[in-house]
N, C-alpha and C. Protein backbone atom coordinates (compact mmCIF):
# COMPACT_ATOMS: atom_id res chain seq x y z
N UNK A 1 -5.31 7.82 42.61
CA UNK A 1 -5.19 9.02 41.80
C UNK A 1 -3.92 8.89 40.95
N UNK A 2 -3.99 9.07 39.95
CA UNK A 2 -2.60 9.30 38.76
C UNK A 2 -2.04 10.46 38.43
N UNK A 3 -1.35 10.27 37.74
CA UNK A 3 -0.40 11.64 37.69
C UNK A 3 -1.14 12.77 36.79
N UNK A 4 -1.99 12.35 36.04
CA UNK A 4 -2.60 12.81 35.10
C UNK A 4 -3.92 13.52 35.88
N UNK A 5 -4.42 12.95 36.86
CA UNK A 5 -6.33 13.37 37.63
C UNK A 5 -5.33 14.53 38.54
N UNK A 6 -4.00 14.12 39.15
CA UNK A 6 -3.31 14.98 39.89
C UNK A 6 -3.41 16.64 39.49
N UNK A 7 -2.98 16.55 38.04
CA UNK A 7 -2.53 18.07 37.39
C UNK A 7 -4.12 18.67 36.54
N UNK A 8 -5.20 17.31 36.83
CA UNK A 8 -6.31 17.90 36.45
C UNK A 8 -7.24 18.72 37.76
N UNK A 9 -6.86 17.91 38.37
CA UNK A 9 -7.07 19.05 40.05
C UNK A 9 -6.50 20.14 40.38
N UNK A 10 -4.99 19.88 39.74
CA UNK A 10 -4.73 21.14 40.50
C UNK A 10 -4.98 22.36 39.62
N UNK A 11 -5.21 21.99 37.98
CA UNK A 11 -5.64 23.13 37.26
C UNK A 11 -7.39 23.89 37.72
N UNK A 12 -7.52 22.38 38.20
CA UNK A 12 -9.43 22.59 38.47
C UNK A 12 -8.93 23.87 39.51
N UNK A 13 -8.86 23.21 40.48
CA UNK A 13 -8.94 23.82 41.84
C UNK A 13 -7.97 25.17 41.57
N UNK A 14 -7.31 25.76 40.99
CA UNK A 14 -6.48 26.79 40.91
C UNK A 14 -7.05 27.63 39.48
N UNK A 15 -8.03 28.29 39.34
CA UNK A 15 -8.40 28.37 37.35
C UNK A 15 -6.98 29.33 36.93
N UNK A 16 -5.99 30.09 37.91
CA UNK A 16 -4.91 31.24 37.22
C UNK A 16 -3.89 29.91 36.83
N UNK A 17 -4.10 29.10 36.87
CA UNK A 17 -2.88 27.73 36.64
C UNK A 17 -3.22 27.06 34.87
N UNK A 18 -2.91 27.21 33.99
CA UNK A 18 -3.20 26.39 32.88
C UNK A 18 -2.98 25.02 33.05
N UNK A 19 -3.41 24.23 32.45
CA UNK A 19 -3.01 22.85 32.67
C UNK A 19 -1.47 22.85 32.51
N UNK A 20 -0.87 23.29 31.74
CA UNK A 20 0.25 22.98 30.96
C UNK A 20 1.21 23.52 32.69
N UNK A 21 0.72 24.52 33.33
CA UNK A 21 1.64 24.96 34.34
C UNK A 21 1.40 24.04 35.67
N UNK A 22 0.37 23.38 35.73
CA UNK A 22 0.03 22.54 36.80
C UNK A 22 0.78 21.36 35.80
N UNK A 23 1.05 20.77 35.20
CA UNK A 23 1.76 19.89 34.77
C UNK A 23 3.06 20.08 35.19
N UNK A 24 3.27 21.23 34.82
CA UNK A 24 5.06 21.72 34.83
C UNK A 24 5.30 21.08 36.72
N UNK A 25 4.54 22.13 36.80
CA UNK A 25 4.60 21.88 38.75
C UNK A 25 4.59 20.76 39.17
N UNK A 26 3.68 19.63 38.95
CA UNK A 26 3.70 18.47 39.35
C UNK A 26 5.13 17.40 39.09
N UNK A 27 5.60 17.71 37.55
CA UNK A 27 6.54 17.38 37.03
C UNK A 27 7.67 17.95 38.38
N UNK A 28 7.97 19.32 38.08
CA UNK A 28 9.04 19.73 39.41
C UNK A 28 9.22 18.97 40.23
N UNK A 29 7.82 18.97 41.01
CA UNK A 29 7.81 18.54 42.31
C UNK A 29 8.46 17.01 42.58
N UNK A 30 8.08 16.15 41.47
CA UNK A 30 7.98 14.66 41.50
C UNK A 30 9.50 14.35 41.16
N UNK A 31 10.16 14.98 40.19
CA UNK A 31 11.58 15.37 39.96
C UNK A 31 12.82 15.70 41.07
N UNK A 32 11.90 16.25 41.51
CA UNK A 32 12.94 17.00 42.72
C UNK A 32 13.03 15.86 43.91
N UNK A 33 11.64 15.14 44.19
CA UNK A 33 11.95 14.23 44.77
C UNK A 33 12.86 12.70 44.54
N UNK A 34 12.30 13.16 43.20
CA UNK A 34 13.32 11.69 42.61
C UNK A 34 14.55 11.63 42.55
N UNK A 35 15.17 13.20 42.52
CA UNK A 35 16.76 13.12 42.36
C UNK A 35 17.19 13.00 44.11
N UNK A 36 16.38 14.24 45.00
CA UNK A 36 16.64 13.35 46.80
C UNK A 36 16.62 12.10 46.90
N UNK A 37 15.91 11.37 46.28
CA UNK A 37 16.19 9.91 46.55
C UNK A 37 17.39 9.30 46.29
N UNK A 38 17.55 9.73 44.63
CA UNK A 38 18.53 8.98 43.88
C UNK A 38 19.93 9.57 44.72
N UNK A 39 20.12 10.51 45.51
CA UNK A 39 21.15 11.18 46.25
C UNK A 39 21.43 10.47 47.53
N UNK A 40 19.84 9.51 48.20
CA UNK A 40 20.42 9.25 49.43
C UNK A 40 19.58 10.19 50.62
N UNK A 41 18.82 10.93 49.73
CA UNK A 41 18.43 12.03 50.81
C UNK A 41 17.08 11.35 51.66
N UNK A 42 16.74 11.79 52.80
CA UNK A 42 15.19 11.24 53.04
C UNK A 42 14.48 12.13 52.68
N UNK A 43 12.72 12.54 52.23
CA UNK A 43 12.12 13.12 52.17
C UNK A 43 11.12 12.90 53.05
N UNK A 44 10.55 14.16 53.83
CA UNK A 44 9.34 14.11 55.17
C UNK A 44 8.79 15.63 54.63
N UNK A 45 7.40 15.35 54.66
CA UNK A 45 5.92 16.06 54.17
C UNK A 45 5.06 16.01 55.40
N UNK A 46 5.48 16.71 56.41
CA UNK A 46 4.54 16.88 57.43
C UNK A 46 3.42 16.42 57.08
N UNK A 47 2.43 15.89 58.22
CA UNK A 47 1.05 15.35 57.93
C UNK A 47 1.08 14.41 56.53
N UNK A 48 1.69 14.06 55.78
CA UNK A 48 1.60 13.36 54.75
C UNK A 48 2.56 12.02 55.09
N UNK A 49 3.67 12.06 55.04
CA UNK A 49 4.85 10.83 55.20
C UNK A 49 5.92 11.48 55.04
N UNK A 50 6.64 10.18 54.85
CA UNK A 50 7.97 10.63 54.71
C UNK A 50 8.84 9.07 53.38
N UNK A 51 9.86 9.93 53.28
CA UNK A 51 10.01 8.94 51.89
C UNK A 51 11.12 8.53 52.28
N UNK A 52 11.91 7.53 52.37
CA UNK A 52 13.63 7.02 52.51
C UNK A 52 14.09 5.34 51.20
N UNK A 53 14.95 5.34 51.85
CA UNK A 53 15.49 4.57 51.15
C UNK A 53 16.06 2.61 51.85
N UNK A 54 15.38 1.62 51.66
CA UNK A 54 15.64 0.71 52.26
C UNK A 54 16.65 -0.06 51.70
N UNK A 55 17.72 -0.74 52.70
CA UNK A 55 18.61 -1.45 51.53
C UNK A 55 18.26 -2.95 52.17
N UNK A 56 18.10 -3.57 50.69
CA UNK A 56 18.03 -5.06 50.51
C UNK A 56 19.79 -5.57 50.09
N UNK A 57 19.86 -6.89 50.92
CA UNK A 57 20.92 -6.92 51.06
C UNK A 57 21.20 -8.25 49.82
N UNK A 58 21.78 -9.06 49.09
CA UNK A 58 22.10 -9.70 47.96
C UNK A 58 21.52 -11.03 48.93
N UNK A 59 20.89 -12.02 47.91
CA UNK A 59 20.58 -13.06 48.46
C UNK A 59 20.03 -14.28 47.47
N UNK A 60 20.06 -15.49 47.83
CA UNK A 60 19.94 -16.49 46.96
C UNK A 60 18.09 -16.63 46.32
N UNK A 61 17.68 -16.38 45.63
CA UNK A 61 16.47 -16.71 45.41
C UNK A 61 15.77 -17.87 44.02
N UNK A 62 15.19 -17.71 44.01
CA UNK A 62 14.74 -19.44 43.04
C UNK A 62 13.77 -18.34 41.70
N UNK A 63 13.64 -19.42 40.97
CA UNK A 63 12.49 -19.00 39.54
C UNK A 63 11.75 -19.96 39.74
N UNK A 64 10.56 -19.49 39.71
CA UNK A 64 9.26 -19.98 40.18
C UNK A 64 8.98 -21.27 39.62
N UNK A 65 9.65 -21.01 37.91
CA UNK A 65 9.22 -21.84 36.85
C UNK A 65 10.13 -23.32 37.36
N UNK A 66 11.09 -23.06 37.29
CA UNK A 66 12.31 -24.39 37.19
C UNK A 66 12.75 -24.30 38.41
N UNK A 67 12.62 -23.70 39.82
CA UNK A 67 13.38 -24.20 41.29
C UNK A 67 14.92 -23.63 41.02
N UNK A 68 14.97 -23.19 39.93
CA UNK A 68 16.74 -22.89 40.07
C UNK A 68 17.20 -21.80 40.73
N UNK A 69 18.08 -22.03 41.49
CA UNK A 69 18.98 -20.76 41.96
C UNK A 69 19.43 -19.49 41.27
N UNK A 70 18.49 -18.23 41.97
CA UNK A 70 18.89 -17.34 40.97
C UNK A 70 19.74 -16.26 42.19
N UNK A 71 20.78 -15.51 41.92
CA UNK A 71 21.70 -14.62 43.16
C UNK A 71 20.77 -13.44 42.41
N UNK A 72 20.40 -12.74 43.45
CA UNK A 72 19.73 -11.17 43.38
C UNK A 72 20.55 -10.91 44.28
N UNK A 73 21.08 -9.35 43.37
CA UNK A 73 21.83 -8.72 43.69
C UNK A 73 21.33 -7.66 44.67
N UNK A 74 21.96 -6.84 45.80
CA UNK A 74 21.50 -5.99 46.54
C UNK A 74 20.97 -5.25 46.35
N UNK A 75 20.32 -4.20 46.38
CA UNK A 75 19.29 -2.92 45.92
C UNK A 75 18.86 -2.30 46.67
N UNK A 76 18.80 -0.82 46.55
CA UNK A 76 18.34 -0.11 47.55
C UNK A 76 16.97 0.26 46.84
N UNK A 77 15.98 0.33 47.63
CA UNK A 77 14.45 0.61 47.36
C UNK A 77 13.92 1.66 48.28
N UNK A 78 13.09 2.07 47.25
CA UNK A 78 12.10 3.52 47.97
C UNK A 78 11.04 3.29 49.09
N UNK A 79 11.10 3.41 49.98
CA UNK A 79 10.04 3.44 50.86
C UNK A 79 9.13 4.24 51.63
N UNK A 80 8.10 4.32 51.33
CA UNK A 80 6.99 5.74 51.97
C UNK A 80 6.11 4.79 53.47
N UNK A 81 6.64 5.81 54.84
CA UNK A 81 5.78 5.54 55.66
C UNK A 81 4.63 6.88 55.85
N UNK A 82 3.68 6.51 55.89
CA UNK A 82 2.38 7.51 56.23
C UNK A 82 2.89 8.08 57.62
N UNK A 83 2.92 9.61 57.57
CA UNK A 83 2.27 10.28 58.43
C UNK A 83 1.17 10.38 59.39
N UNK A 84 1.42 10.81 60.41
CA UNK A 84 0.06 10.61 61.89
C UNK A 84 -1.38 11.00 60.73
N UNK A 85 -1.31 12.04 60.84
CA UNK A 85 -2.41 12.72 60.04
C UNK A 85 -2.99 11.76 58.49
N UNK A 86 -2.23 11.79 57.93
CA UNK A 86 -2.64 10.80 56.74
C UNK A 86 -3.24 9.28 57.24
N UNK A 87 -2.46 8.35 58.40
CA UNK A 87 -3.06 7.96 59.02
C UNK A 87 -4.16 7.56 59.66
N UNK A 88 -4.88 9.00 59.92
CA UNK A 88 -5.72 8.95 61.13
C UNK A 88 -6.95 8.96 60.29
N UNK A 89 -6.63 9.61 58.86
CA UNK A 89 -7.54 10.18 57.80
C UNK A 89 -7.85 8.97 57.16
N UNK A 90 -6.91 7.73 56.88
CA UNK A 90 -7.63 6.85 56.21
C UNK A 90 -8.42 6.12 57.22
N UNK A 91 -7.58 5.96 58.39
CA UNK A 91 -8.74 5.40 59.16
C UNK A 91 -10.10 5.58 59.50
N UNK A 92 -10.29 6.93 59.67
CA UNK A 92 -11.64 7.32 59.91
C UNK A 92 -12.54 7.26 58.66
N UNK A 93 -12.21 7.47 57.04
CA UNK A 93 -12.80 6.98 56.59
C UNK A 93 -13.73 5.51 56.47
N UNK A 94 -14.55 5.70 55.56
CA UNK A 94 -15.38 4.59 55.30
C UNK A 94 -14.95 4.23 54.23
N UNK A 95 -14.65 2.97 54.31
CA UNK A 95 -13.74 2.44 52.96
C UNK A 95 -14.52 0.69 52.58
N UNK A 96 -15.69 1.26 53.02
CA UNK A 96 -16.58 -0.66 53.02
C UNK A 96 -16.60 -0.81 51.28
N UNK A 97 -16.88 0.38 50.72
CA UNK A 97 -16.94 0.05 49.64
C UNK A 97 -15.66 -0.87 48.53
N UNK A 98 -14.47 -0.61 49.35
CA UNK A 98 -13.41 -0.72 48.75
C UNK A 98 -13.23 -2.11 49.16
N UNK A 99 -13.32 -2.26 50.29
CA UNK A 99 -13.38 -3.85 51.04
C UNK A 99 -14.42 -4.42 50.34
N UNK A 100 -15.25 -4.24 49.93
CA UNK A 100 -16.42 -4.75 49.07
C UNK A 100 -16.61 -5.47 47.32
N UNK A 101 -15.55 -4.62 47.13
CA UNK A 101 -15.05 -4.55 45.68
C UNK A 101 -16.19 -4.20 44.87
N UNK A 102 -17.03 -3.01 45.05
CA UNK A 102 -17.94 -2.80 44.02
C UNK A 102 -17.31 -1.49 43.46
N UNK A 103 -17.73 -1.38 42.45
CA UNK A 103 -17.06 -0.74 41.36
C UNK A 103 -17.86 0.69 40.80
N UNK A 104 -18.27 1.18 41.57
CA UNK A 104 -19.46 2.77 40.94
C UNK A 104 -18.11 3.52 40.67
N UNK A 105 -18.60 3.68 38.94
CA UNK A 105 -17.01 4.40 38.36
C UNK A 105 -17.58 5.70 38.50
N UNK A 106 -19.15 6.16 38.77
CA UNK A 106 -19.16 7.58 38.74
C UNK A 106 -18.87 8.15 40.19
N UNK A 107 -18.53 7.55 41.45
CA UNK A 107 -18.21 8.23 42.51
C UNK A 107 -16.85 8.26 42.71
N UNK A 108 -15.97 8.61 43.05
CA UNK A 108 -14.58 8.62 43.33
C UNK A 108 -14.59 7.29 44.42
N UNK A 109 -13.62 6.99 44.58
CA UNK A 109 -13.46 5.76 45.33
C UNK A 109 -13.03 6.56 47.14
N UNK A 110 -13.47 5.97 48.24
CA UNK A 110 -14.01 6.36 49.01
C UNK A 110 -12.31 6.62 49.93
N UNK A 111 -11.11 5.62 49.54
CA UNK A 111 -10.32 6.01 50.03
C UNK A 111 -9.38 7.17 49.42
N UNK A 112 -9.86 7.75 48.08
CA UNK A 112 -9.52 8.71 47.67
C UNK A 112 -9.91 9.84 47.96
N UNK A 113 -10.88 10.24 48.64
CA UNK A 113 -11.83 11.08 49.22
C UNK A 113 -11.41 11.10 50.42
N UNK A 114 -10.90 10.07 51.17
CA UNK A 114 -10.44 10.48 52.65
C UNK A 114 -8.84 11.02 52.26
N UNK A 115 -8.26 10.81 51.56
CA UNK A 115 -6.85 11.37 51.21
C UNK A 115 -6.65 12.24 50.94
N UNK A 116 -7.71 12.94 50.47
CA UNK A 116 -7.94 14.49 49.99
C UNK A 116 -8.65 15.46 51.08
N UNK A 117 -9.38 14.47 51.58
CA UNK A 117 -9.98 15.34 53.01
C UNK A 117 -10.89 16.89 52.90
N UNK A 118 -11.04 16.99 53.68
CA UNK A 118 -11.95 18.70 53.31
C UNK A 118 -11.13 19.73 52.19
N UNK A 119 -10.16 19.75 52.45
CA UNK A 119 -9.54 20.33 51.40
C UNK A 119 -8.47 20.23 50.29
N UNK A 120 -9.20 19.28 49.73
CA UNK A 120 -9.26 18.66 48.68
C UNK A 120 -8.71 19.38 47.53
N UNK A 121 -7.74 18.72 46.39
CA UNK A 121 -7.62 19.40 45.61
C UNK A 121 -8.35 19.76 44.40
């Protein structure tokens, strides 16, 4: 799902929401998380995950092209672990189709449907 099918759901599923305000919202939301990050903060979404921050520590690495030594510098990176519930939800789906690689663009894709679950946006 993209950011874009995101704020088209939530206008669907809400009709007192204009697009333009389900945009706004989504925007907020995604914002607000981005500056907790950029702060250091962790973020946890019951039943969904939780979001933190991993630090990679500086280390010698090569270019694929020429074998040469390249130093990458340390970095801290975003990391999302799934929640029990989100979890339990992809598992129980049926996701053969996805393991399958067939492509029916008119059904939603089957692990998107378990992510959304009965109540769906």
């Amino acid at each position: 799902m993209t950011k874009s099918e995101l704020i088209a759901r939530l206008a669907e599923r809400f009709p007192q929401l204009v697009a333009k305000d389900a945009e706004l919202a989504v925007k907020v939301i995604l914002d607000a998380m981005t500056d907790a990050l950029a702060r250091g903060d962790r973020i946890e979404i019951r039943g969904f995950g939780s979001f933190s921050l991993n630090h990679r520590p500086p280390r010698i690495g090569r270019n694929p092209r020429s074998g040469e030594r390249v130093d990458v510098p340390e970095k801290w990176v975003p990391h999302f672990k799934a929640g029990k519930e989100l979890r339990e939800r992809v598992d129980e789906a049926d996701l053969t189709q996805v393991a399958s690689g067939s492509s029916d663009t008119e059904e939603a894709p089957a692990y998107a449907v378990a992510a959304q679950g009965t109540n769906a946006l």
